[in-house]
PDB file of N, CA and C in Angstrom:
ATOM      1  N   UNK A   1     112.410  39.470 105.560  1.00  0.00           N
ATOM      2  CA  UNK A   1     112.030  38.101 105.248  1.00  0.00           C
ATOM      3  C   UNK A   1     110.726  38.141 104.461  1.00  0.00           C
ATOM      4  N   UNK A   2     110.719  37.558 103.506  1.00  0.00           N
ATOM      5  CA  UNK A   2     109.725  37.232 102.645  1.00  0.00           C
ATOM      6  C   UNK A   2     108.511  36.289 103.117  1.00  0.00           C
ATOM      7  N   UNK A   3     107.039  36.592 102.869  1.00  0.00           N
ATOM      8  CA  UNK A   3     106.581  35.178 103.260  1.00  0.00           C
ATOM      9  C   UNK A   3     106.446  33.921 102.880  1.00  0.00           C
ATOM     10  N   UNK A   4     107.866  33.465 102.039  1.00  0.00           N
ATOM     11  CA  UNK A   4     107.467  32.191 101.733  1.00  0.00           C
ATOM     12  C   UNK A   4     108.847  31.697 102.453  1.00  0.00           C
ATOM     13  N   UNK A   5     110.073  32.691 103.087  1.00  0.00           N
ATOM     14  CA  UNK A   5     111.333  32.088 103.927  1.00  0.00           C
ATOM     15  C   UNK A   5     110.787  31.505 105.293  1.00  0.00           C
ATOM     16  N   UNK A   6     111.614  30.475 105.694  1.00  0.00           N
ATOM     17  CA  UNK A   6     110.988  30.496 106.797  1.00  0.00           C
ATOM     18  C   UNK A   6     112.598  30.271 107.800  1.00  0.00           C
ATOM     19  N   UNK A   7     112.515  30.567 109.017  1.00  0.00           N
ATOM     20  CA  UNK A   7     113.526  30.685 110.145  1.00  0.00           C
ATOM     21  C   UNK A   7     113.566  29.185 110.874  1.00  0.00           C
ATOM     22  N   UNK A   8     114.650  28.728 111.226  1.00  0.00           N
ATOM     23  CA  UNK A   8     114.613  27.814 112.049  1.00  0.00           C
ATOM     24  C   UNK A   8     115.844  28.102 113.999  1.00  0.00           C
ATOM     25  N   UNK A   9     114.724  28.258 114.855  1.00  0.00           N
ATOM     26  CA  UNK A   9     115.995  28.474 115.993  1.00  0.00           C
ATOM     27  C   UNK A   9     115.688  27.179 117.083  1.00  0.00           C
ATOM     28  N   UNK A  10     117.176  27.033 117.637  1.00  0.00           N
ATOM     29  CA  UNK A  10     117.157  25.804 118.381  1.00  0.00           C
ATOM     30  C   UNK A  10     117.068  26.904 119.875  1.00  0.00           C
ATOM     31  N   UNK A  11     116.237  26.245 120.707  1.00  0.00           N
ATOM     32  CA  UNK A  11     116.412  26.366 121.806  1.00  0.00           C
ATOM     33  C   UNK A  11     116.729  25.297 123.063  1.00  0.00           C
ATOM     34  N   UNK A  12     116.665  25.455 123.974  1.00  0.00           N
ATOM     35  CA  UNK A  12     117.649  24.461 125.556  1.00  0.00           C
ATOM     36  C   UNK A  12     116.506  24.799 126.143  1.00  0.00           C
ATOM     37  N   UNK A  13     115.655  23.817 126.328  1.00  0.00           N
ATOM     38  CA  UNK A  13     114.755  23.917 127.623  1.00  0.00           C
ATOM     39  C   UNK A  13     114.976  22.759 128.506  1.00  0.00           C
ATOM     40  N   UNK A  14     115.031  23.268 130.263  1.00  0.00           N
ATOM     41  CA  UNK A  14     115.119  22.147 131.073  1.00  0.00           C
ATOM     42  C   UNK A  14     114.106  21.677 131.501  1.00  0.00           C
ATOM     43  N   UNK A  15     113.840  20.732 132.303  1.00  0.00           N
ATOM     44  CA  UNK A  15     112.666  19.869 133.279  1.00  0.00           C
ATOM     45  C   UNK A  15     111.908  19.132 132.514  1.00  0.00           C
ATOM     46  N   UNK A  16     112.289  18.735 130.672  1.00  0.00           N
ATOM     47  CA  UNK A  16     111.465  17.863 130.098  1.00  0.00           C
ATOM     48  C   UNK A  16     111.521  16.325 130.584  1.00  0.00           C
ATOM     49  N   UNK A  17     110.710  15.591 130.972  1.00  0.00           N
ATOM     50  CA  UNK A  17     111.427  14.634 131.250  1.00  0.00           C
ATOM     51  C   UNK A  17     110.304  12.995 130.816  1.00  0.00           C
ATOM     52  N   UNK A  18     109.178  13.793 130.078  1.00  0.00           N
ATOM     53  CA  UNK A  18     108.452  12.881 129.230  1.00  0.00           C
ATOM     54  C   UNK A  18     107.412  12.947 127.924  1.00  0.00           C
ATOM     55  N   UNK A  19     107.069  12.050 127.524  1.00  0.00           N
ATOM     56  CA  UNK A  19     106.165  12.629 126.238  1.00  0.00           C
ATOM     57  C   UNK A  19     105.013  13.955 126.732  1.00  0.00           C
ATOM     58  N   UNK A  20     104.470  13.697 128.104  1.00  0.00           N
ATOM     59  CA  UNK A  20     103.390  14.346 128.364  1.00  0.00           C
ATOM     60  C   UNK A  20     104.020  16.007 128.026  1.00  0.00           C
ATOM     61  N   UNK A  21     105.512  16.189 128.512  1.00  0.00           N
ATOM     62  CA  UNK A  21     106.275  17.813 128.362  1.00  0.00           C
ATOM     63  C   UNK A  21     106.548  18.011 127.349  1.00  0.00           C
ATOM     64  N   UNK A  22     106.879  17.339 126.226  1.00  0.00           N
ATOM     65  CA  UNK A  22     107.214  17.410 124.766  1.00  0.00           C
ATOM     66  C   UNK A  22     105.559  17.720 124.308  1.00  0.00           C
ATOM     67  N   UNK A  23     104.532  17.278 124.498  1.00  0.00           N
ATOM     68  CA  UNK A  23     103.354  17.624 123.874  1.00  0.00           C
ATOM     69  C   UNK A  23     102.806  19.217 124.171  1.00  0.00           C
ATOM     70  N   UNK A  24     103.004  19.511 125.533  1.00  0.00           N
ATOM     71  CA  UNK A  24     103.138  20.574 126.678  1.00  0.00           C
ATOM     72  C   UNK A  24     103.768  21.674 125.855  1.00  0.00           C
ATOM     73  N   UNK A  25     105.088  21.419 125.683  1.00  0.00           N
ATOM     74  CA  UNK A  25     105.977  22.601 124.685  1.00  0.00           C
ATOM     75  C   UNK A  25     105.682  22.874 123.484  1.00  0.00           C
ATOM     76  N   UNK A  26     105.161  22.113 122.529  1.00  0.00           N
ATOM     77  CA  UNK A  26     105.043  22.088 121.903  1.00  0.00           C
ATOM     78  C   UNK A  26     103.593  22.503 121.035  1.00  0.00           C
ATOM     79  N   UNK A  27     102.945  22.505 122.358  1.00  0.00           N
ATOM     80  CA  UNK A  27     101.361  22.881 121.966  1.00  0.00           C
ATOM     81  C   UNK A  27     101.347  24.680 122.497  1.00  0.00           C
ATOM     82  N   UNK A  28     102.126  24.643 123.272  1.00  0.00           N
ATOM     83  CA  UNK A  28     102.633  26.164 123.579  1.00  0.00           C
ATOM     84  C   UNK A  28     103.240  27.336 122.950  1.00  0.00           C
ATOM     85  N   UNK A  29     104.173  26.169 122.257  1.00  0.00           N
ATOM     86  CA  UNK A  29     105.559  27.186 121.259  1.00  0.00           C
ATOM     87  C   UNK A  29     104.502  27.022 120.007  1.00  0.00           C
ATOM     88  N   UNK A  30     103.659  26.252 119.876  1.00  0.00           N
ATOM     89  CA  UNK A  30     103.149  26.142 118.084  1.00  0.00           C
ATOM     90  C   UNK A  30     102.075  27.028 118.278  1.00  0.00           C
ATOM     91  N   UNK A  31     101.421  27.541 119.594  1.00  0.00           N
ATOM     92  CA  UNK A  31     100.266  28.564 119.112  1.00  0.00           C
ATOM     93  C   UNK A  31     100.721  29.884 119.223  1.00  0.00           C
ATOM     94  N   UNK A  32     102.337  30.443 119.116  1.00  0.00           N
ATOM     95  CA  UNK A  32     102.661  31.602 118.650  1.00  0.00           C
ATOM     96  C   UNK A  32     102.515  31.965 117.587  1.00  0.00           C
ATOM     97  N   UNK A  33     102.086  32.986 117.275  1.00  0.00           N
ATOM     98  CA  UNK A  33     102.245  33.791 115.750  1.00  0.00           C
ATOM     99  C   UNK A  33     103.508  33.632 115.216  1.00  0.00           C
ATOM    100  N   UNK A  34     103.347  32.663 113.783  1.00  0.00           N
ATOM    101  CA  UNK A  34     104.557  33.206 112.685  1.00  0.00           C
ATOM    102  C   UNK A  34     105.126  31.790 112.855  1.00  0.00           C
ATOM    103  N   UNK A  35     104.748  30.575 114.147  1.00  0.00           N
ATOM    104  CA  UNK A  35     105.389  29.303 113.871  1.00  0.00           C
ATOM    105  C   UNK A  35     104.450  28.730 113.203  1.00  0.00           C
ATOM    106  N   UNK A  36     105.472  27.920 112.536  1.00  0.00           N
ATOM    107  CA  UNK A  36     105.327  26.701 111.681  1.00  0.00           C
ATOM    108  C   UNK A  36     105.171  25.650 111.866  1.00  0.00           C
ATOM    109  N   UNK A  37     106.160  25.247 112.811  1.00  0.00           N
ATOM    110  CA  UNK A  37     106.595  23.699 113.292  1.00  0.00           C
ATOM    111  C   UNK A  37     107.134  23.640 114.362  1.00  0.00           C
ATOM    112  N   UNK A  38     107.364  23.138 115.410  1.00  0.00           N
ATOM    113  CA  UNK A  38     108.007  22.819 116.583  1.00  0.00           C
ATOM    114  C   UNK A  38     108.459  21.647 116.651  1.00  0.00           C
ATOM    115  N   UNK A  39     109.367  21.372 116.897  1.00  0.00           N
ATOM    116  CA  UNK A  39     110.417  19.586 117.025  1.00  0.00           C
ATOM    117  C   UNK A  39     110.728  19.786 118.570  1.00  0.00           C
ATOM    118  N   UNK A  40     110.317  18.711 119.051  1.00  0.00           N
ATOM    119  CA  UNK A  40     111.041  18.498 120.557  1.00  0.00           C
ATOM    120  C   UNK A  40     111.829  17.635 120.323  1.00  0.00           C
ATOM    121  N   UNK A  41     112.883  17.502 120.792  1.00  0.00           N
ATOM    122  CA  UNK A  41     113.892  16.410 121.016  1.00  0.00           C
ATOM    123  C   UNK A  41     113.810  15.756 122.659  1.00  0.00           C
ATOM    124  N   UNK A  42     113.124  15.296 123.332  1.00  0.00           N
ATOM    125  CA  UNK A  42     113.431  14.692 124.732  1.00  0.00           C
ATOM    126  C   UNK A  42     114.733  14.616 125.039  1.00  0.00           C
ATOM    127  N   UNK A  43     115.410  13.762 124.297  1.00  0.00           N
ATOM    128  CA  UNK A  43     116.489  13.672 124.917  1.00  0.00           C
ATOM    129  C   UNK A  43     117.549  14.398 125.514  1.00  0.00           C
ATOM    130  N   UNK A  44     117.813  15.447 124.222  1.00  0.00           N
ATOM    131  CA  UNK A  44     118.232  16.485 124.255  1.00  0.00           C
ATOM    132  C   UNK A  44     118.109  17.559 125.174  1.00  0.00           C
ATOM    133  N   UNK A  45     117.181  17.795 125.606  1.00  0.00           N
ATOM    134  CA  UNK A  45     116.115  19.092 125.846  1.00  0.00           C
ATOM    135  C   UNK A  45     115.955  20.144 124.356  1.00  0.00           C
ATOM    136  N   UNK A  46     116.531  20.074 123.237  1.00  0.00           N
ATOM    137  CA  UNK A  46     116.147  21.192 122.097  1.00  0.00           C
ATOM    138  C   UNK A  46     115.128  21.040 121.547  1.00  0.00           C
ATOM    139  N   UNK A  47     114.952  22.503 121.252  1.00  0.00           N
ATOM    140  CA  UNK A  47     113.558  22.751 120.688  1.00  0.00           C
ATOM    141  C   UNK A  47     114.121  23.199 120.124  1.00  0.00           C
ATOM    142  N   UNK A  48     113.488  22.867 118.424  1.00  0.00           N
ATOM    143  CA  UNK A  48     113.546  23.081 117.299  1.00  0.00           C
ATOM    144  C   UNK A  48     112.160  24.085 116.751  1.00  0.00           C
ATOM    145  N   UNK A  49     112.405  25.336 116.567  1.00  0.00           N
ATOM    146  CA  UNK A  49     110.993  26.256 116.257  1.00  0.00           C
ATOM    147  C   UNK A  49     111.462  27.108 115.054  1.00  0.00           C
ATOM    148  N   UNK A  50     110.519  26.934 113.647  1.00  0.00           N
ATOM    149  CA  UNK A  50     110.649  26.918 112.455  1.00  0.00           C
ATOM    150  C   UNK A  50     109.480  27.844 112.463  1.00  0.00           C
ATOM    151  N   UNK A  51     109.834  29.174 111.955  1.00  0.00           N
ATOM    152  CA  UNK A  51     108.790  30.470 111.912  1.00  0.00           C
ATOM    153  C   UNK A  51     108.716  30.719 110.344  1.00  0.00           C
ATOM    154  N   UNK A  52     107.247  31.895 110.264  1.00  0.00           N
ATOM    155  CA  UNK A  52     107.288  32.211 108.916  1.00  0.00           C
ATOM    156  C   UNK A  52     107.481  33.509 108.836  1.00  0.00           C
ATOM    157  N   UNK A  53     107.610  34.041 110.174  1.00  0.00           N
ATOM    158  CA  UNK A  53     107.704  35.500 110.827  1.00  0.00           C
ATOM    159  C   UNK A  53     108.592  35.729 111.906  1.00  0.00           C
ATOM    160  N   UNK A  54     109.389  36.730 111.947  1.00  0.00           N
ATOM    161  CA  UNK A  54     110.597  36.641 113.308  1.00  0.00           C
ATOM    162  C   UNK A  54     109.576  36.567 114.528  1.00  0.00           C
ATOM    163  N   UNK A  55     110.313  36.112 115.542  1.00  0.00           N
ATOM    164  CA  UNK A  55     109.820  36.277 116.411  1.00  0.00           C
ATOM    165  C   UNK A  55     110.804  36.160 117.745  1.00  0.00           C
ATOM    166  N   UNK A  56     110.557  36.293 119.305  1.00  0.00           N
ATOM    167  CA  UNK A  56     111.482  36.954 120.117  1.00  0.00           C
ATOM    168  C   UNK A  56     111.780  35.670 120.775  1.00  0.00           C
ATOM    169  N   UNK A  57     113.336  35.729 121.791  1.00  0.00           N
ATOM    170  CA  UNK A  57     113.068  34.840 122.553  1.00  0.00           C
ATOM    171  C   UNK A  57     112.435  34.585 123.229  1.00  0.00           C
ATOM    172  N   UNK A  58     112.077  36.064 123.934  1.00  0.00           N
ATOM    173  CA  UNK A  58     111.412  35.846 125.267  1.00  0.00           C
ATOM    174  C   UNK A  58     109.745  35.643 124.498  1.00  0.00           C
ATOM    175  N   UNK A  59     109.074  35.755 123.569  1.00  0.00           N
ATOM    176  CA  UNK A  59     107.843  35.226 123.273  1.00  0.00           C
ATOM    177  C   UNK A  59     108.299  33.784 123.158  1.00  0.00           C
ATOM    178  N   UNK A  60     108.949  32.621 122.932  1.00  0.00           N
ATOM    179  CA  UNK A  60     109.276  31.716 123.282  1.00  0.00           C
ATOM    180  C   UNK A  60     109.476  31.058 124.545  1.00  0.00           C
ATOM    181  N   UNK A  61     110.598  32.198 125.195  1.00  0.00           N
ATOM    182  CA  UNK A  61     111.204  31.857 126.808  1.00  0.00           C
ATOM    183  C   UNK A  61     109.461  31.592 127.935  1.00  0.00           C
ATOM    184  N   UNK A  62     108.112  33.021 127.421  1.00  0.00           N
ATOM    185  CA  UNK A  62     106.801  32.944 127.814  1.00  0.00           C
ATOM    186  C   UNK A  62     106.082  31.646 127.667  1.00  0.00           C
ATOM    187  N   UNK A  63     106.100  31.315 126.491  1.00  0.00           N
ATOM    188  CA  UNK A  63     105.384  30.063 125.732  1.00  0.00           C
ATOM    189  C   UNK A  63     105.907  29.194 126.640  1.00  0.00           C
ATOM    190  N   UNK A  64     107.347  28.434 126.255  1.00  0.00           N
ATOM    191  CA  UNK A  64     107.880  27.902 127.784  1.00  0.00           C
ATOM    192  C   UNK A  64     107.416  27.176 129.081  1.00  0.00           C
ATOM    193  N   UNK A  65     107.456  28.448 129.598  1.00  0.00           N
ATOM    194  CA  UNK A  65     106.711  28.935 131.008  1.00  0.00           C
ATOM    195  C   UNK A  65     105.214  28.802 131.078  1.00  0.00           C
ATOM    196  N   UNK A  66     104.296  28.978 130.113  1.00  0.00           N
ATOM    197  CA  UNK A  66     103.670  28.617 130.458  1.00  0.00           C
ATOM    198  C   UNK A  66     103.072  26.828 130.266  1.00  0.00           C
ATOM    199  N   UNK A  67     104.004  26.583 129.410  1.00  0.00           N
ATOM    200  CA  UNK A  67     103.915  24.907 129.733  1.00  0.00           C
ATOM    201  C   UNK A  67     104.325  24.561 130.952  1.00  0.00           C
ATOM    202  N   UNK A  68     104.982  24.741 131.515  1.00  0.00           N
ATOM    203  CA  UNK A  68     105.558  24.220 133.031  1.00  0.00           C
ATOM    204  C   UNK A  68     107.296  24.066 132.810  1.00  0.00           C
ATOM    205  N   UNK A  69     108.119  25.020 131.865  1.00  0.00           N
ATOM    206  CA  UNK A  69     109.460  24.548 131.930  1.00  0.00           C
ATOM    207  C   UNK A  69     109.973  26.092 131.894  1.00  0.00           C
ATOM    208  N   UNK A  70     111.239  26.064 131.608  1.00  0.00           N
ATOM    209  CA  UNK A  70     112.414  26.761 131.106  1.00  0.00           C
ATOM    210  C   UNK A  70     113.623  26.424 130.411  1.00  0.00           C
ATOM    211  N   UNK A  71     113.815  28.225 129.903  1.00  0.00           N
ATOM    212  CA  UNK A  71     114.812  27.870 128.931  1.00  0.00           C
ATOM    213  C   UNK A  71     115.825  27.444 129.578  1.00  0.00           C
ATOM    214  N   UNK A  72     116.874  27.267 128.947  1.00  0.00           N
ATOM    215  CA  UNK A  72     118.017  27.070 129.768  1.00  0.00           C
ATOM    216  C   UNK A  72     119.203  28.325 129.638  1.00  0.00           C
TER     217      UNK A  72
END
């Protein structure tokens, strides 16, 4: 991957169940190396995480966890 491609992966996280956990995930999954962007969907539970660099699930599945959820 080049650095100007960038990746987009959906993930299933459970126990979201308000804005305060969407901010939570999202402030978690966005201070990994190589993201870009993070989209929560509430409703859904998907997370939308748009990299400029691969990166793992489980550095995600971590990020996660340490907001207070899991994947699914």
């Amino acid at each position: 991957m080049t650095p100007a491609e960038t990746t987009t992966q959906t993930y299933d996280v459970v126990g979201m169940t308000c804005d305060h956990c969407v901010r939570s995930v999202t402030e978690e999954v966005s201070a990994l190396d190589g993201v870009s962007q993070v989209e929560v969907d509430l409703a859904s539970g998907k997370v939308h995480v748009t990299t400029r660099q691969p990166i793992t699930t489980q550095q995600v599945r971590e990020a996660v966890a340490e907001a207070g959820y899991q994947l699914a």
